[in-house]
C-alpha atoms as a PDB file:
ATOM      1  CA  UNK A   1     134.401 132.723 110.313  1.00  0.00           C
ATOM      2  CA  UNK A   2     138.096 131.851 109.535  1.00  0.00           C
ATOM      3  CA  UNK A   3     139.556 128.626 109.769  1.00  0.00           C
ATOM      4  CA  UNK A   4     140.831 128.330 113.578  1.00  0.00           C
ATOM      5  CA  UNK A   5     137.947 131.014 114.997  1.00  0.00           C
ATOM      6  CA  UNK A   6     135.760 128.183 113.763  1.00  0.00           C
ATOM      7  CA  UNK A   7     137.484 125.124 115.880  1.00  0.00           C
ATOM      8  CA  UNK A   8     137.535 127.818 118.974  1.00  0.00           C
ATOM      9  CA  UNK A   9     134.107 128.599 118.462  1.00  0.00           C
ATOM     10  CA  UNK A  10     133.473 124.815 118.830  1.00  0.00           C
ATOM     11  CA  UNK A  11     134.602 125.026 122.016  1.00  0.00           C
ATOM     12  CA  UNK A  12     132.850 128.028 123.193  1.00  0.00           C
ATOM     13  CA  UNK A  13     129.336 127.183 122.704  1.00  0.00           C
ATOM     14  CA  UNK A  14     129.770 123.386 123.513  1.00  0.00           C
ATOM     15  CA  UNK A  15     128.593 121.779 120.419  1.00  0.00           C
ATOM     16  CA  UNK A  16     130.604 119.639 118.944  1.00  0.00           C
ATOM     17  CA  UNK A  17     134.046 117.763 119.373  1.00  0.00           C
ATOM     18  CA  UNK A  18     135.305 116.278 121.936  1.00  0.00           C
ATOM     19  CA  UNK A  19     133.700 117.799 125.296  1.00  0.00           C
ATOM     20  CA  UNK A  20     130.389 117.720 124.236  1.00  0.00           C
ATOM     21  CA  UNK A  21     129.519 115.646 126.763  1.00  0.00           C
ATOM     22  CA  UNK A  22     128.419 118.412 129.253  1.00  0.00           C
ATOM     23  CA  UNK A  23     126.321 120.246 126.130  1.00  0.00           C
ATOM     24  CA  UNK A  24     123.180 121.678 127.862  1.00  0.00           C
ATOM     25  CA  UNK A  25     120.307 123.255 126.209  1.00  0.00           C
ATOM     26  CA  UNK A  26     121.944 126.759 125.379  1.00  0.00           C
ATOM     27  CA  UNK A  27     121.780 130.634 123.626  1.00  0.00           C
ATOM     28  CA  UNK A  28     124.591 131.965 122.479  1.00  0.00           C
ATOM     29  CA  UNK A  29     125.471 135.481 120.989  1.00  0.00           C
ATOM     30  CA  UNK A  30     128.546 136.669 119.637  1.00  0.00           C
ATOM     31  CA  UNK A  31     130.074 139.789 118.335  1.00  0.00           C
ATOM     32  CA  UNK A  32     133.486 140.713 116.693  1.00  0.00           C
ATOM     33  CA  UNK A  33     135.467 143.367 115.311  1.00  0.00           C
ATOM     34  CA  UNK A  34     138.054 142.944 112.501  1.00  0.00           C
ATOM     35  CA  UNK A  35     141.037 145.338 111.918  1.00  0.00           C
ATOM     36  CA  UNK A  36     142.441 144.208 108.100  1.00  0.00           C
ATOM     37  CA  UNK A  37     145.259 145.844 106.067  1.00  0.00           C
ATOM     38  CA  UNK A  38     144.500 148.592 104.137  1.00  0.00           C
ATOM     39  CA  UNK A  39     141.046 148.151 104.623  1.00  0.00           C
ATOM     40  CA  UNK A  40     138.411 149.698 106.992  1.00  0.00           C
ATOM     41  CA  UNK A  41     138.383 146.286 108.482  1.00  0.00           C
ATOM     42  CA  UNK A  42     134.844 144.800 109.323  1.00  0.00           C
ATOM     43  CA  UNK A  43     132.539 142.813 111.847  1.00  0.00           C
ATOM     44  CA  UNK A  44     131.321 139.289 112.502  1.00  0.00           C
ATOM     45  CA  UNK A  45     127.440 139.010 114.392  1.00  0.00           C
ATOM     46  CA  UNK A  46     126.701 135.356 115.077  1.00  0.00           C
ATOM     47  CA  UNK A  47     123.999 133.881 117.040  1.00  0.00           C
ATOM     48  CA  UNK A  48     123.096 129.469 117.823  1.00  0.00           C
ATOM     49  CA  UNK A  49     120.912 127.744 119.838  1.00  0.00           C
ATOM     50  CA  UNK A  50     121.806 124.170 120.830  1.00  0.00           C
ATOM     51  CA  UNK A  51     119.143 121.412 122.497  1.00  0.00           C
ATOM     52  CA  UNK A  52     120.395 117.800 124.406  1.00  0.00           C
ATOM     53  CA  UNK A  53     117.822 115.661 122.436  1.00  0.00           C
ATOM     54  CA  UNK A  54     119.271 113.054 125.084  1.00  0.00           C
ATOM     55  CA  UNK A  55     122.633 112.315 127.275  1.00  0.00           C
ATOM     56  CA  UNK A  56     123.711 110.942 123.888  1.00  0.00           C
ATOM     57  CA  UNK A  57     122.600 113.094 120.987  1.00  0.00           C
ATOM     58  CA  UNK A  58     122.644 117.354 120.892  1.00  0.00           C
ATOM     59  CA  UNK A  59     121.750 119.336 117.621  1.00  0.00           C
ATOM     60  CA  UNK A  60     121.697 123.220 116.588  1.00  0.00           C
ATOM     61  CA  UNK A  61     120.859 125.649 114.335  1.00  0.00           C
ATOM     62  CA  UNK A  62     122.355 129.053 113.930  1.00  0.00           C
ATOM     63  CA  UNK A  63     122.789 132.396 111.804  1.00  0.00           C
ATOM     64  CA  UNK A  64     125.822 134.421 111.409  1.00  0.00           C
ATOM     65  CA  UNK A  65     126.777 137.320 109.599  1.00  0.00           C
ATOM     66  CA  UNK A  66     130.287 138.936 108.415  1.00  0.00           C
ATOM     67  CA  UNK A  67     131.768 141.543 106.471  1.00  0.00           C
ATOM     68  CA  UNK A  68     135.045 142.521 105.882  1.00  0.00           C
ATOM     69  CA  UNK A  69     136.855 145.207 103.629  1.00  0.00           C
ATOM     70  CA  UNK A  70     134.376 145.342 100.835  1.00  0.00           C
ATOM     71  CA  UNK A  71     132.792 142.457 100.930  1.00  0.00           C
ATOM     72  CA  UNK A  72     129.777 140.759 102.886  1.00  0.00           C
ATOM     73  CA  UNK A  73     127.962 137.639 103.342  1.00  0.00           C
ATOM     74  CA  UNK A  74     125.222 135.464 105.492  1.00  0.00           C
ATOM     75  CA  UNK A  75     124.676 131.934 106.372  1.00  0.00           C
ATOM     76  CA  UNK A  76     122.487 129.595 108.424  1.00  0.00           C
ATOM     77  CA  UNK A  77     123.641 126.947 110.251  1.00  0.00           C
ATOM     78  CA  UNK A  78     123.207 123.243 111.705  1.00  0.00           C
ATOM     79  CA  UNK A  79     125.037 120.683 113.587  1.00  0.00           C
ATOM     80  CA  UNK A  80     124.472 117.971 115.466  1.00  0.00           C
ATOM     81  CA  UNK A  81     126.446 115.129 117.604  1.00  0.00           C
ATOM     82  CA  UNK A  82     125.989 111.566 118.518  1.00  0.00           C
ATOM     83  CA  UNK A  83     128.073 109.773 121.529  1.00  0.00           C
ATOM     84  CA  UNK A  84     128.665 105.931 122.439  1.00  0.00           C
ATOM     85  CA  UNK A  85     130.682 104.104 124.717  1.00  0.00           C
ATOM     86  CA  UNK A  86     131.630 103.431 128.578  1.00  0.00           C
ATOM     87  CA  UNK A  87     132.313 106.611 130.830  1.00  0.00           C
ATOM     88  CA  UNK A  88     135.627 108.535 130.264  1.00  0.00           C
ATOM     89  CA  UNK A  89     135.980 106.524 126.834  1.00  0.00           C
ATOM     90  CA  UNK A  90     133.412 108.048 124.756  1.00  0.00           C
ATOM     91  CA  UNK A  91     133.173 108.217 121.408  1.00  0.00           C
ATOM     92  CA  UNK A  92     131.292 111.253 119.040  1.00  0.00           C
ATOM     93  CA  UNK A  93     130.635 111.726 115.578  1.00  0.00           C
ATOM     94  CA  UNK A  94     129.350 115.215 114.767  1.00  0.00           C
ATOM     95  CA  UNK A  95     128.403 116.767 111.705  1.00  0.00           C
ATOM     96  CA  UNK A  96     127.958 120.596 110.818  1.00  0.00           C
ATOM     97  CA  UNK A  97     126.238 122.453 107.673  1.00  0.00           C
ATOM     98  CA  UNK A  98     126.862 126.045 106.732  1.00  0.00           C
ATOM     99  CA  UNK A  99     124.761 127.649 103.831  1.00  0.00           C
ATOM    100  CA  UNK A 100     124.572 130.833 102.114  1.00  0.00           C
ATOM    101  CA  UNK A 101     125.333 133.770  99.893  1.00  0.00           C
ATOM    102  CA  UNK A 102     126.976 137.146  99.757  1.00  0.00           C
ATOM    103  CA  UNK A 103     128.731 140.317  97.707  1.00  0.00           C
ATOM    104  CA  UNK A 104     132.543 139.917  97.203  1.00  0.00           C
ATOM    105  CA  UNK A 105     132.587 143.640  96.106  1.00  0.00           C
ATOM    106  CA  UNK A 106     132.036 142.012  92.702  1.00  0.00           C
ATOM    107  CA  UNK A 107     129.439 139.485  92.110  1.00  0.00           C
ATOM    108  CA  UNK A 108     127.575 137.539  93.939  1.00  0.00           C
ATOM    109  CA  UNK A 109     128.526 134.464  95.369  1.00  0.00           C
ATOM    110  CA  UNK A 110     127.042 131.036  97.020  1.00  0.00           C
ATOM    111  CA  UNK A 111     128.892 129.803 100.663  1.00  0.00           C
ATOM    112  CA  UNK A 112     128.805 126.259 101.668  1.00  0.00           C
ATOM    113  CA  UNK A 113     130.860 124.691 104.414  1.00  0.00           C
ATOM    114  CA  UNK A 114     130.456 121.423 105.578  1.00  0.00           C
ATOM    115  CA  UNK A 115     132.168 118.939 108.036  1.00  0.00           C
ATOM    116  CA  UNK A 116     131.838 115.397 109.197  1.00  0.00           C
ATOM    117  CA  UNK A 117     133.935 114.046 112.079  1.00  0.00           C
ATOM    118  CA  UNK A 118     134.758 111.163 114.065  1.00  0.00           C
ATOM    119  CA  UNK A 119     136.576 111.472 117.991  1.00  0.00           C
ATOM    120  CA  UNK A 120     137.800 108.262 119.276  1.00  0.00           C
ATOM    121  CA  UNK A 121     139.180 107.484 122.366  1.00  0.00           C
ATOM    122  CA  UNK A 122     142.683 106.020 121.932  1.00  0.00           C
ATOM    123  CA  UNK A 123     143.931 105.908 125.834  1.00  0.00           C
ATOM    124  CA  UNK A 124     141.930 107.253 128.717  1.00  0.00           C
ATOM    125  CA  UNK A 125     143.480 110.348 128.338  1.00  0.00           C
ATOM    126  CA  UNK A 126     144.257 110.734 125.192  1.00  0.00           C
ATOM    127  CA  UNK A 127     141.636 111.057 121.965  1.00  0.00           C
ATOM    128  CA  UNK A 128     141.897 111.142 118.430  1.00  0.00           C
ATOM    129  CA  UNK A 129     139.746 113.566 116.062  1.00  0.00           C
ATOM    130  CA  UNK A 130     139.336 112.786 111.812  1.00  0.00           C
ATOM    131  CA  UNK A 131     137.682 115.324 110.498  1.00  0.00           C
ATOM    132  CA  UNK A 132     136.531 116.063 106.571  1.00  0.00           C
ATOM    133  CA  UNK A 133     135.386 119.298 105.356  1.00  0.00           C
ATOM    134  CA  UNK A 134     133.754 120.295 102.414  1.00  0.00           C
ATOM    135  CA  UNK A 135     134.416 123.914 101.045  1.00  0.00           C
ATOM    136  CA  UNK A 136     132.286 125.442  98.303  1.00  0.00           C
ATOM    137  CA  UNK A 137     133.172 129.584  99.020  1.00  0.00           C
ATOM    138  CA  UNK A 138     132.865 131.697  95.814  1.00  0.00           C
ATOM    139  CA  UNK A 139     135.686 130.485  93.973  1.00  0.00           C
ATOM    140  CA  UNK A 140     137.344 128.130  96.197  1.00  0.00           C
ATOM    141  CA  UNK A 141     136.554 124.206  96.285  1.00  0.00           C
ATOM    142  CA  UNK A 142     137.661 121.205  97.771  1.00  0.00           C
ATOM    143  CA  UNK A 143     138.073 118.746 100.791  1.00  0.00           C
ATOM    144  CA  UNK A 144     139.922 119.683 103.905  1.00  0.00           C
ATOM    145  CA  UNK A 145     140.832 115.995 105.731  1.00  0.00           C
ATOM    146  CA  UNK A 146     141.904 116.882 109.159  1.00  0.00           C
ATOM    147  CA  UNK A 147     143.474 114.751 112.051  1.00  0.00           C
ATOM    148  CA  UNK A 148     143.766 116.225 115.283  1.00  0.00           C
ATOM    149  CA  UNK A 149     145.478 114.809 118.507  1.00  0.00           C
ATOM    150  CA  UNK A 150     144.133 116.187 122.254  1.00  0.00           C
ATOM    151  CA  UNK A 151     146.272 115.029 125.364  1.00  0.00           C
ATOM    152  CA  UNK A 152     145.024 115.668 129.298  1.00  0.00           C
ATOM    153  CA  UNK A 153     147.842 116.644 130.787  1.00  0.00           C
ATOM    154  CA  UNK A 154     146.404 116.830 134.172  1.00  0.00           C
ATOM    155  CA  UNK A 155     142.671 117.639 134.949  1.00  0.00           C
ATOM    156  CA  UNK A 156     143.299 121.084 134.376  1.00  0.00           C
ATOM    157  CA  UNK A 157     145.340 121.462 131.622  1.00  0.00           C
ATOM    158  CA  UNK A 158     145.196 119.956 128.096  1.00  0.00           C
ATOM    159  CA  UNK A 159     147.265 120.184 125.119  1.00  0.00           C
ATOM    160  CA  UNK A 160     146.278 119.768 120.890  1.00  0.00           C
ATOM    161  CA  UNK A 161     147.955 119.322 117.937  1.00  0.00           C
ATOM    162  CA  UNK A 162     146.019 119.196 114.617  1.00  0.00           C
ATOM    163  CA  UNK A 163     147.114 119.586 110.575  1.00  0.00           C
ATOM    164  CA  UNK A 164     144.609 120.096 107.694  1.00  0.00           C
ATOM    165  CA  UNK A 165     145.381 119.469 103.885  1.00  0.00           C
ATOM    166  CA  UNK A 166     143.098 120.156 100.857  1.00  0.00           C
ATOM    167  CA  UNK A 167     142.459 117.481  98.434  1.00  0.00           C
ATOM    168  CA  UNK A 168     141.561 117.884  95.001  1.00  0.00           C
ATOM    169  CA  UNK A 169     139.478 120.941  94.194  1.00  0.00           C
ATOM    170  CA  UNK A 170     141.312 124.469  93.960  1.00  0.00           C
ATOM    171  CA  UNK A 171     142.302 125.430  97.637  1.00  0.00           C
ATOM    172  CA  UNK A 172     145.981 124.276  97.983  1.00  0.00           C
ATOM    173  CA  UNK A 173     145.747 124.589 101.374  1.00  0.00           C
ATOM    174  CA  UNK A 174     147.824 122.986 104.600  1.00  0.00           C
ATOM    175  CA  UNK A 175     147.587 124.113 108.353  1.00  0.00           C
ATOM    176  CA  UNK A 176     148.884 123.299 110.978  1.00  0.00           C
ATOM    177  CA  UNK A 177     148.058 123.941 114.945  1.00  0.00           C
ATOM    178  CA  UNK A 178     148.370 123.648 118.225  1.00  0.00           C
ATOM    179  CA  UNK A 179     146.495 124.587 121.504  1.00  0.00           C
ATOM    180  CA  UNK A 180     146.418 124.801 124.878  1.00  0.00           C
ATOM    181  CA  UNK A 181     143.498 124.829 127.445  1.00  0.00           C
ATOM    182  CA  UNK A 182     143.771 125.552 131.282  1.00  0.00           C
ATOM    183  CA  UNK A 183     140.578 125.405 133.182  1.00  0.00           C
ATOM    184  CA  UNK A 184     141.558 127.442 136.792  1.00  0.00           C
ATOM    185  CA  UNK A 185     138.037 126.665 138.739  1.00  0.00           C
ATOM    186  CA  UNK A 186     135.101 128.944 137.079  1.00  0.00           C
ATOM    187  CA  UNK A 187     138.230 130.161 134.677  1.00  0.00           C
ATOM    188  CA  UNK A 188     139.388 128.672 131.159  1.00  0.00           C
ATOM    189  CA  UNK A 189     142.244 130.083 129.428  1.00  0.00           C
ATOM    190  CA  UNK A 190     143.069 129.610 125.734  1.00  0.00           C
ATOM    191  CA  UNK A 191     146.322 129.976 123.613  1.00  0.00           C
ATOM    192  CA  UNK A 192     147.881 128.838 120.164  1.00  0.00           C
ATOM    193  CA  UNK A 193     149.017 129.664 117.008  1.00  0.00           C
ATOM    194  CA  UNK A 194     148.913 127.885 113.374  1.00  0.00           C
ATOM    195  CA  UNK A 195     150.573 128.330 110.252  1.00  0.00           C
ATOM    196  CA  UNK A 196     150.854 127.002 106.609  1.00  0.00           C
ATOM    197  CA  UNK A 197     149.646 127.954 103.291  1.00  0.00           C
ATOM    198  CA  UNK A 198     146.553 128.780 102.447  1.00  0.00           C
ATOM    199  CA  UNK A 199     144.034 130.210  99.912  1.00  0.00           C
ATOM    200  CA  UNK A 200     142.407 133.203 102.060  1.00  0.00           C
ATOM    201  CA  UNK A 201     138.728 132.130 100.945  1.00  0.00           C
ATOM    202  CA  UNK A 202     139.247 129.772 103.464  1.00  0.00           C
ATOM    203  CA  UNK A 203     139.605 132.206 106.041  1.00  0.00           C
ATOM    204  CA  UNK A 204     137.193 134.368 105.265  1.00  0.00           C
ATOM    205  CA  UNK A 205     139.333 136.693 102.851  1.00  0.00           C
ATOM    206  CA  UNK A 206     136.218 137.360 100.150  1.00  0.00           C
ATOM    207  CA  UNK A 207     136.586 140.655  98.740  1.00  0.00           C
ATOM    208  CA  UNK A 208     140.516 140.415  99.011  1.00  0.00           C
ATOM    209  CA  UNK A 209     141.556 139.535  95.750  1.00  0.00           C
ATOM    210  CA  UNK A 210     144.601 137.481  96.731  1.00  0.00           C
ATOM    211  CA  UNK A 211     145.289 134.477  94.964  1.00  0.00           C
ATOM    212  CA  UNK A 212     145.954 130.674  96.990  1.00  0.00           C
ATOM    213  CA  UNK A 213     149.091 130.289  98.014  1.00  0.00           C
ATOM    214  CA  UNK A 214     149.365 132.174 100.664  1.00  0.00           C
ATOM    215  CA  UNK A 215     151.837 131.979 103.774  1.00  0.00           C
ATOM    216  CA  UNK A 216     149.937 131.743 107.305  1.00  0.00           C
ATOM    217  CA  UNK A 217     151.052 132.922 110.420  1.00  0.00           C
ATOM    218  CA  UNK A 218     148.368 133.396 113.198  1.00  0.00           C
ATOM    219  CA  UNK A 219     147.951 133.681 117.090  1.00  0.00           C
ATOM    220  CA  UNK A 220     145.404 133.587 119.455  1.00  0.00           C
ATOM    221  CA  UNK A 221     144.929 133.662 123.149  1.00  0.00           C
ATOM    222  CA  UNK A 222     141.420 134.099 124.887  1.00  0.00           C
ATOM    223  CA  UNK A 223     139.586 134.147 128.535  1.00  0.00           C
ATOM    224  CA  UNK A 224     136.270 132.429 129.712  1.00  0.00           C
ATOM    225  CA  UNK A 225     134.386 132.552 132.644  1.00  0.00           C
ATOM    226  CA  UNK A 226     131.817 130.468 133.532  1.00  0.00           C
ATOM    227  CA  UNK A 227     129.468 131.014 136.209  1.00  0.00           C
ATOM    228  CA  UNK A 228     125.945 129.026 137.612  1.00  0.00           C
ATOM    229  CA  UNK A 229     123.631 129.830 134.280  1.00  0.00           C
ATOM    230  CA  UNK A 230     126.028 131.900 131.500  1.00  0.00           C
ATOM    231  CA  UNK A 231     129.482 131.447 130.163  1.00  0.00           C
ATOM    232  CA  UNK A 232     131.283 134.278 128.118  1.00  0.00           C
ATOM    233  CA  UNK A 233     134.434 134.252 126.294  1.00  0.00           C
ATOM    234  CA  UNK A 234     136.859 136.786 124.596  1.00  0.00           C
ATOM    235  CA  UNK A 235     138.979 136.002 122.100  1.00  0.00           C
ATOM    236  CA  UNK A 236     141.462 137.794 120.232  1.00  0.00           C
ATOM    237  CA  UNK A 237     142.979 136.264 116.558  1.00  0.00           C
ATOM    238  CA  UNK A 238     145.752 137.680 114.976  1.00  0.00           C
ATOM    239  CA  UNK A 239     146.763 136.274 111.295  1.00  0.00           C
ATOM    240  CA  UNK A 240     149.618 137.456 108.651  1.00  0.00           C
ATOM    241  CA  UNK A 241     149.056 135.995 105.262  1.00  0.00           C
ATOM    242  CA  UNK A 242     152.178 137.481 102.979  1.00  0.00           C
ATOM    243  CA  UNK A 243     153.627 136.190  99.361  1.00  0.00           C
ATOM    244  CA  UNK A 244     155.811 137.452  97.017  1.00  0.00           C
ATOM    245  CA  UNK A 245     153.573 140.189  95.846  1.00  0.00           C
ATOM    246  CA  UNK A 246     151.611 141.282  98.904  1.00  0.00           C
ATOM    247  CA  UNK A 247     151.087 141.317 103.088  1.00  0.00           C
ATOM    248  CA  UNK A 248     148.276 141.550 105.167  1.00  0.00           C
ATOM    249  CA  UNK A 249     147.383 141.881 108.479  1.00  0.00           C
ATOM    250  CA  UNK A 250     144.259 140.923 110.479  1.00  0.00           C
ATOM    251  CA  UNK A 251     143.342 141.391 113.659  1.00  0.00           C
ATOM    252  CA  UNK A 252     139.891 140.064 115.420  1.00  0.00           C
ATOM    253  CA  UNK A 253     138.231 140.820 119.043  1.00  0.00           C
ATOM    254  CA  UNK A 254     135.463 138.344 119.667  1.00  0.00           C
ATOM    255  CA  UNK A 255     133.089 138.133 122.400  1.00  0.00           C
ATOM    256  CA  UNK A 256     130.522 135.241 122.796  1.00  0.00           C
ATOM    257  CA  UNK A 257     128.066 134.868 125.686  1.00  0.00           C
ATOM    258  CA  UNK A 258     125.886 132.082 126.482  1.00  0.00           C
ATOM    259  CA  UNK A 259     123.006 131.245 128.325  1.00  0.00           C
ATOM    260  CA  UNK A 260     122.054 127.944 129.692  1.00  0.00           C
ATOM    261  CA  UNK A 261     118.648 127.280 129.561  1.00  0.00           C
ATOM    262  CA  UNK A 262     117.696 124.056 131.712  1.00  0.00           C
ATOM    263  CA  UNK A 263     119.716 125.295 134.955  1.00  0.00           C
ATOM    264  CA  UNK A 264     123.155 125.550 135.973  1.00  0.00           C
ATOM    265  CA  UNK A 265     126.242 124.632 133.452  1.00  0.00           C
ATOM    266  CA  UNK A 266     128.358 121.526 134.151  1.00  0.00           C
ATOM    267  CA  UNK A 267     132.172 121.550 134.235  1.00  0.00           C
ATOM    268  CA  UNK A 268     133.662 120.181 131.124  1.00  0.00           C
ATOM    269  CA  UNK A 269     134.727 116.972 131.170  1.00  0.00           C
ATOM    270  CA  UNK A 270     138.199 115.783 131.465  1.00  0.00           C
END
């Protein structure tokens, strides 16, 4: 799961962040397709299930699975979130665990991601999110602090801005992003683009044998729908890493669909 796939994907199943407010018992399955530079490109299955312990406290667990140009890997997943505070000034801290191993088309390799976050409320309609991540992906290793910045411009429409930078470790990594959402009724729309410079281990580049340093350029745009019991979403990530020495191009479709278990889904909250 690359870097900004992994804050949409947030969104999608309703887990963590912000909105989790309206996080109902859920299933969710998801399926992409990668197109990558000089590669045959690869594939992404992914499936969670998330329970509302109470109004206050949600937790999941998860699988996915990936592999791209010659390389593969598996993890299992958990997160959970806690909320406090009045209505429409609630804050969350939320945690998430990713462990596992795969093939880099060399040697194995162990995969461990990790993040803890904090989203505070700084005026009713905007909210501040610190985030820390912990990356342990075959070679690469380090933090990844995060602040991110989410404004409401009017209850259908709402704007982020968010920059990442590795400390200590190997991953000489910065990003920087912005979003937009626009919920239309039943309808969500999604569009944004980052860039900075990365090490591709951090966005799922194993098996690519490029070196850190890398200049990002990326793009997405998506569609959800949500009806009485199910919510899909389609996404579509496009990201340019180029250097000196090399270019590459990837390209990924993803479709998620899930299921609410306990009756009909709730509007997000805004």
């Amino acid at each position: 799961m690359t870097f900004i796939k992994k804050s949409i994907a947030v969104l999608a199943a309703g887990t963590l962040g912000v909105g989790i407010a309206n996080a109902d018992d859920r299933l969710t399955l998801s399926a992409s397709g990668e197109t990558l530079t000089g590669t045959n490109g690869g594939g992404i299955a992914e499936g969670s299930w998330v329970h509302t312990f109470t109004p206050d406290a949600i937790g999941g667990i998860g699988a996915n699975y990936q592999a791209i140009a010659n390389a593969h890997w598996a993890f299992g997943s958990a997160n959970g979130a806690y909320l406090w505070g009045d209505a429409g000034r609630r804050w969350s801290l939320y945690g998430e665990a990713h462990i596992g191993s795969g093939w880099n088309g060399r040697r194995n390799f162990d995969y461990q991601d990790g993040s803890l976050g904090l989203s505070i409320p700084v005026l009713p309609k905007l909210t501040l999110q610190l985030e820390d991540r912990q990356i342990g992906i075959d070679t690469a290793r380090g933090n990844m602090p995060k602040a991110q910045l989410s404004y409401v411009v009017t209850p259908t429409l709402q704007v982020s801005a968010s920059h990442a930078r590795s400390v200590g470790g190997n991953l000489g990594t910065r990003i920087t992003t912005g979003r937009l959402d626009s919920y239309q009724r039943s309808i969500h729309f999604i569009a944004g683009g980052a860039f900075g410079t990365v090490d591709p281990l951090v966005l799922g580049g194993l098996g690519l044998n490029q070196p850190p340093g890398q200049d990002l350029r990326e793009g997405f745009l998506g569609i959800g729908h949500t009806a009485s019991r199910s919510e899909w979403l389609l996404l579509g990530d496009y990201q340019r890493l180029s250097s000196s020495l090399s270019r590459s191009e990837r390209f990924t479709l993803t479709l998620s669909y899930s299921l609410f278990l306990n009756g009909p889904a709730r509007a997000p909250a805004r």
